[in-house]
N, C-alpha and C. Protein backbone atom coordinates (compact mmCIF):
# COMPACT_ATOMS: atom_id res chain seq x y z
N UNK A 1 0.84 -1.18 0.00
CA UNK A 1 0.00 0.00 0.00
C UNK A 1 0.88 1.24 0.00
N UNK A 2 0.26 2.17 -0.67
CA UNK A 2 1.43 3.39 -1.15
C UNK A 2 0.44 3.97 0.42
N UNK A 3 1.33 5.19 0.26
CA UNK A 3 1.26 6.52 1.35
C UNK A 3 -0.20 6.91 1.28
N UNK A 4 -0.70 7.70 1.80
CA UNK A 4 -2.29 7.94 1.38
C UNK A 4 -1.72 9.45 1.37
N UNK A 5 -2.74 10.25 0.67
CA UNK A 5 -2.62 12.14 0.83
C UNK A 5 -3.57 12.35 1.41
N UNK A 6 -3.53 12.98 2.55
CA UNK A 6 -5.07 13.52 3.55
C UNK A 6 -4.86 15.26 3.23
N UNK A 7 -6.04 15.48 3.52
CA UNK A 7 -6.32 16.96 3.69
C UNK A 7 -7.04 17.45 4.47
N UNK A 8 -7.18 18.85 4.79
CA UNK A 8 -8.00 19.19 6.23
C UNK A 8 -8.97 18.54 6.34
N UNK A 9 -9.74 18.44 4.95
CA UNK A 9 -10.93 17.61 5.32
C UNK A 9 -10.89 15.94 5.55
N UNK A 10 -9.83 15.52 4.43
CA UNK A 10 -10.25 13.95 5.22
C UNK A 10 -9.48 13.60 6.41
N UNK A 11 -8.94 14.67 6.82
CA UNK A 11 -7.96 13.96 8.18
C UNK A 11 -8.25 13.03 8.79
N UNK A 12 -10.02 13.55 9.38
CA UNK A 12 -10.58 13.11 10.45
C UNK A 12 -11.03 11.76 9.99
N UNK A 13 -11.42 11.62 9.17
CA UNK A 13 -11.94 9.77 8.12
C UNK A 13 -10.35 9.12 8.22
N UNK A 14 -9.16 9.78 7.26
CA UNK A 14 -8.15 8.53 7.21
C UNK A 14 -7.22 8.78 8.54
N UNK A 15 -7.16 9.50 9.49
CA UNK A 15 -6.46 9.12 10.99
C UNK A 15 -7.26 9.04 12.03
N UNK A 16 -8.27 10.11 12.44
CA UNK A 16 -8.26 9.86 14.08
C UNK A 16 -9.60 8.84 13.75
N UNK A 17 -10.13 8.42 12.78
CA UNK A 17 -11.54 7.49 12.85
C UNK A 17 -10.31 6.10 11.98
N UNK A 18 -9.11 6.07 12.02
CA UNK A 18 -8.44 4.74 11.50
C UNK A 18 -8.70 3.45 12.52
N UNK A 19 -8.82 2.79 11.88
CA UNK A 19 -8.78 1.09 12.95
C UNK A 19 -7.51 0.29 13.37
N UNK A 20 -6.50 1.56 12.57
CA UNK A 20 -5.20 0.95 12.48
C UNK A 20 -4.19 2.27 12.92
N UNK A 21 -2.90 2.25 13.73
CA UNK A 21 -2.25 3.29 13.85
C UNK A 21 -1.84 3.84 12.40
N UNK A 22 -2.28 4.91 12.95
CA UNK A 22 -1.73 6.28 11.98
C UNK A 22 -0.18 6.77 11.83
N UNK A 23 0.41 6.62 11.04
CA UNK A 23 2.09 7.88 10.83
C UNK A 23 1.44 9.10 10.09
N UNK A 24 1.38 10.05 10.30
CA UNK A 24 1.22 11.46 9.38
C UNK A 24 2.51 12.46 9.22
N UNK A 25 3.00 12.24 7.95
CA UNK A 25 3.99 13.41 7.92
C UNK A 25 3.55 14.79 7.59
N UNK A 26 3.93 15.66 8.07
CA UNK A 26 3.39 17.01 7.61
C UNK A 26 4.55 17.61 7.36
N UNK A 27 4.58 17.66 5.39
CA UNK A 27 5.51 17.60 4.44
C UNK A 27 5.17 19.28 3.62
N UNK A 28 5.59 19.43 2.87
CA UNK A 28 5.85 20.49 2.26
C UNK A 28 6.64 20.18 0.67
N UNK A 29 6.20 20.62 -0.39
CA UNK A 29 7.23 20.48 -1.53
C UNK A 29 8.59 21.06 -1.96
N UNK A 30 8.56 22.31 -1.44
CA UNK A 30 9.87 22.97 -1.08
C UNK A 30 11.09 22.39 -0.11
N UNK A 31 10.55 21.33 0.55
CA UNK A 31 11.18 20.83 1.89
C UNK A 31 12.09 19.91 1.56
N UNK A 32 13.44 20.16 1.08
CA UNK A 32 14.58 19.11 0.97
C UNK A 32 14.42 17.58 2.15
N UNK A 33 14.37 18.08 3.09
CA UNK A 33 14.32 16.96 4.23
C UNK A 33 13.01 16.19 4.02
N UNK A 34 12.24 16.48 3.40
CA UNK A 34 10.90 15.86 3.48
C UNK A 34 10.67 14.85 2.18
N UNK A 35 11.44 15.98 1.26
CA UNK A 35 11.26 14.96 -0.04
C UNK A 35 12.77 13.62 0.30
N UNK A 36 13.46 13.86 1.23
CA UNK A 36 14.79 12.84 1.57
C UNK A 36 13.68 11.72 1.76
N UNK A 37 13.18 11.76 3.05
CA UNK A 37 12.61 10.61 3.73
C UNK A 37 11.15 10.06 2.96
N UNK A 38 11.20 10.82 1.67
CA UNK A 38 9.89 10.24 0.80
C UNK A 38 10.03 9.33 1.15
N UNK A 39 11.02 8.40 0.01
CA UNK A 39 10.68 7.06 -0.71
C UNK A 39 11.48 6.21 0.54
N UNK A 40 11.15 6.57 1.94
CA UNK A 40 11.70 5.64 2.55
C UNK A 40 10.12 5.19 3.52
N UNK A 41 9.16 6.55 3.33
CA UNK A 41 8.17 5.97 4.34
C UNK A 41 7.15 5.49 2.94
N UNK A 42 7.82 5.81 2.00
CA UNK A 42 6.83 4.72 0.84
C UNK A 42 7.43 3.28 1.06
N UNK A 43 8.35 2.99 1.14
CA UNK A 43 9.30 1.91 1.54
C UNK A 43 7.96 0.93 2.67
N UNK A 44 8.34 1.36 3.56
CA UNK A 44 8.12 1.23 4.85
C UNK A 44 5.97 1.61 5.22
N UNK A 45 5.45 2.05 4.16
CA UNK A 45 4.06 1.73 3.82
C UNK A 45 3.93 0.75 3.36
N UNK A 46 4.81 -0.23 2.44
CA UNK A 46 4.63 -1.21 2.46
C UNK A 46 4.70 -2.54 3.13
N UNK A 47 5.59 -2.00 3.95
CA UNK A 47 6.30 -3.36 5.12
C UNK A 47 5.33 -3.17 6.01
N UNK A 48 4.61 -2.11 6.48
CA UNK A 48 3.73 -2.52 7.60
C UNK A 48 2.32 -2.36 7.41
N UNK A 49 2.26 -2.41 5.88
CA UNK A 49 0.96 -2.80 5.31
C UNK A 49 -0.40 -3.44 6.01
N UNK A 50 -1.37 -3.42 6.36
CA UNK A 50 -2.34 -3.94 7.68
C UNK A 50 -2.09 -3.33 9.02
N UNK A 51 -0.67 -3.17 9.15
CA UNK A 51 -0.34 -2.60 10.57
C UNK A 51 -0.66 -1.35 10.79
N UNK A 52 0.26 -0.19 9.97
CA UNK A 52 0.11 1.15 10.21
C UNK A 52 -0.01 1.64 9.20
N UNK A 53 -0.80 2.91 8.73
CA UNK A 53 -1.12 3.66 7.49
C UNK A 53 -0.11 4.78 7.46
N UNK A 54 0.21 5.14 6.63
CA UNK A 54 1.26 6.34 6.90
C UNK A 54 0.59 7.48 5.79
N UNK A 55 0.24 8.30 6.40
CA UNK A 55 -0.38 9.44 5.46
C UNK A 55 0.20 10.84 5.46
N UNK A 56 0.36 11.27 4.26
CA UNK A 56 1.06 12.62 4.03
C UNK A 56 0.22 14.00 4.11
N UNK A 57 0.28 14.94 5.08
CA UNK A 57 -0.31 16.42 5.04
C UNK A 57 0.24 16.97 4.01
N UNK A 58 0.45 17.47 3.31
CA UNK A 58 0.96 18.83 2.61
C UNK A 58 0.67 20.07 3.48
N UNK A 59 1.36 20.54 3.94
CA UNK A 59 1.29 22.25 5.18
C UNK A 59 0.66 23.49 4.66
N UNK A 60 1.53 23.24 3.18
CA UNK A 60 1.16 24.52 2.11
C UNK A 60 -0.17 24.09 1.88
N UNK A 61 -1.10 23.66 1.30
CA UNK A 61 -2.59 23.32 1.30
C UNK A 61 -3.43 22.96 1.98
N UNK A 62 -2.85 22.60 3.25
CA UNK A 62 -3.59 22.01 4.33
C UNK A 62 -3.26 22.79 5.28
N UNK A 63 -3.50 24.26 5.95
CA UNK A 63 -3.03 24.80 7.01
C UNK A 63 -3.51 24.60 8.50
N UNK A 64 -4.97 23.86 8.13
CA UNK A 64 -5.54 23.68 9.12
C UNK A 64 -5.37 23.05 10.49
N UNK A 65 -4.57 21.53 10.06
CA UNK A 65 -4.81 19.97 11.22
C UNK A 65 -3.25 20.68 11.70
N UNK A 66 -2.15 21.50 10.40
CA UNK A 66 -0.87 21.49 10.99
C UNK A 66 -1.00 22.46 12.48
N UNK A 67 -1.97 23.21 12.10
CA UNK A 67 -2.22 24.57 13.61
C UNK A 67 -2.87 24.08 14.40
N UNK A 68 -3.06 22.95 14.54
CA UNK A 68 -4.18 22.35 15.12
C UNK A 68 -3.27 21.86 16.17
N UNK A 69 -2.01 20.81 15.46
CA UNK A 69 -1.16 19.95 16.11
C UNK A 69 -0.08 20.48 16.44
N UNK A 70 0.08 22.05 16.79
CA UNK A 70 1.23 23.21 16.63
C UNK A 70 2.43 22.24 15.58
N UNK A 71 2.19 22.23 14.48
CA UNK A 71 3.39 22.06 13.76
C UNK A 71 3.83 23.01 13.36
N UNK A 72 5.43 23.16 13.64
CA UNK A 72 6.14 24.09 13.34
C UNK A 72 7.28 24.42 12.62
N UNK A 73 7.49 23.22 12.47
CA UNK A 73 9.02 22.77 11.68
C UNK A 73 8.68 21.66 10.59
N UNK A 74 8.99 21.19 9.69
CA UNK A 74 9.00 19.86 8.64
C UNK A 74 10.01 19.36 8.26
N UNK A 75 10.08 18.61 8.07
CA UNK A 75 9.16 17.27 8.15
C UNK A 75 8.88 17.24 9.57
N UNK A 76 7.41 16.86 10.11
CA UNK A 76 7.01 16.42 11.56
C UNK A 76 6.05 15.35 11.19
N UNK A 77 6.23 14.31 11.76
CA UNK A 77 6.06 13.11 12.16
C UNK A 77 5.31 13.13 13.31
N UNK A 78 3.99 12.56 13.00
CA UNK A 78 2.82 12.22 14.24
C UNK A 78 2.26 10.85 14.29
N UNK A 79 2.47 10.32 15.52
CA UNK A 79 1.64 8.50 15.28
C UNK A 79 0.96 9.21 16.36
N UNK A 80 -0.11 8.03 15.34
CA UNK A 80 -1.57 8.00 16.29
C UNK A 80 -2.54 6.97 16.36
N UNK A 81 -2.87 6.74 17.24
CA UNK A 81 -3.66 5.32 17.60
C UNK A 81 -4.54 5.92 18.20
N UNK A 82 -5.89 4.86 18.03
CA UNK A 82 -7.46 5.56 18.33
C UNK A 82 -7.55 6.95 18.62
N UNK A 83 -7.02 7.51 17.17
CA UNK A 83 -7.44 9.08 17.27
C UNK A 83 -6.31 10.18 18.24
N UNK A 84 -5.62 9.76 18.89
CA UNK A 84 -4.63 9.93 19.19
C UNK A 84 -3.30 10.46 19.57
N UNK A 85 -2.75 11.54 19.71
CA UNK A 85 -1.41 11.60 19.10
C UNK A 85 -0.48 10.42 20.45
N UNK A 86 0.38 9.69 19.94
CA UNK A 86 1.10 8.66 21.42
C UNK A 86 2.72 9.12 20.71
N UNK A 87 3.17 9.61 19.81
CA UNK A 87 4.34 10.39 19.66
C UNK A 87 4.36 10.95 18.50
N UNK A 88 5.39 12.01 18.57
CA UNK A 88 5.59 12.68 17.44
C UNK A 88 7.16 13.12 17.50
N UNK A 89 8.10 13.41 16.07
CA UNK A 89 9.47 13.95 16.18
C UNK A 89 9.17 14.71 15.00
N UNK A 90 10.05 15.58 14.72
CA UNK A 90 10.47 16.48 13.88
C UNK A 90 12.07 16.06 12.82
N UNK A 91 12.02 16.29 11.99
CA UNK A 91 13.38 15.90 11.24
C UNK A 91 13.65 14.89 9.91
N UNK A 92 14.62 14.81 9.40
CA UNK A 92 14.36 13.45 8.26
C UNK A 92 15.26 12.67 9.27
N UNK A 93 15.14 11.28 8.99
CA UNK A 93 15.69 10.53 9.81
C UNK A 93 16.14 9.02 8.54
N UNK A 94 16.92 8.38 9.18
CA UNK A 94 17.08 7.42 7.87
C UNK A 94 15.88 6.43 8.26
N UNK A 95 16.20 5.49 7.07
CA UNK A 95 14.74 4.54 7.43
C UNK A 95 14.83 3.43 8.59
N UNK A 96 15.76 3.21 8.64
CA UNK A 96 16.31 2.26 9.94
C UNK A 96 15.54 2.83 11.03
N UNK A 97 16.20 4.13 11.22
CA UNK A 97 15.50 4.58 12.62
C UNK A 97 13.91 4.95 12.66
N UNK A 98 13.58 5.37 11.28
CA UNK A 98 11.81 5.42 11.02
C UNK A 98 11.47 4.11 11.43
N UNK A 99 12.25 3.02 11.17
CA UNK A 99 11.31 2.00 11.21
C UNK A 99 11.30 1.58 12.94
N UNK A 100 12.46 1.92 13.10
CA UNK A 100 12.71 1.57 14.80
C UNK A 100 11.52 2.29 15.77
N UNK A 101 11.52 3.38 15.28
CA UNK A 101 10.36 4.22 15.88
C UNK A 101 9.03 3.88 16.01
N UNK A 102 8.43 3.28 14.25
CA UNK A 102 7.20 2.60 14.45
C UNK A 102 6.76 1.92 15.06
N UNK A 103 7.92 0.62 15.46
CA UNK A 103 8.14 -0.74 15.91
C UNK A 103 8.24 -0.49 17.14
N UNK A 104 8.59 0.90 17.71
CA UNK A 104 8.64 0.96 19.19
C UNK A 104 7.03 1.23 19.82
N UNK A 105 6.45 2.24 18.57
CA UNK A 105 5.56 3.20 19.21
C UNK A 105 4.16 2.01 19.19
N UNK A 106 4.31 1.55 18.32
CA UNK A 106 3.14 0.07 17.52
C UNK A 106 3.27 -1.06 18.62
């Protein structure tokens, strides 16, 4: 399963109403660090396929859920389970440690 794209409006349908933990990056296209760790949480949407959904904000079009969740910096990284937030980091990170993170927080 690829990444999903949420927006202010479907936030609330594909994370906090998910049956499955949530990853949400809140990405930007300008964002060197964000486009780094793309194709690693596309990677890694697939490995935990059934487990966790990993869905992408865009900040620039979506200003809403990011003010919501004081995001302030990008790439920021939010897991969430039954609606949720149970952690969040800021930064690109390699995929090793993305995945270490899931596997901790899951």
């Amino acid at each position: 399963m690829a990444t999903i794209a949420a927006s202010d409006a479907t936030f609330e349908t594909e994370v906090l109403q998910s049956d499955v933990p949530v990853l949400v990056d809140f990405w930007a296209e300008w964002c060197g660090p964000c486009k780094q760790i793309g194709p690693s949480l596309e990677e890694l949407s697939a490995e935990f396929e059934g487990k966790v959904k990993i869905v992408k904000v865009n900040v620039d079009e979506n200003p809403g859920v990011p003010g919501q969740f004081g995001v302030r910096a990008i790439p920021s990284l939010f897991m969430f389970n039954g609606g949720e937030v149970v952690s969040n980091k800021t930064g690109a990170a390699p995929k090793s440690a993305l995945k270490s993170w899931i596997e901790e927080v899951v």
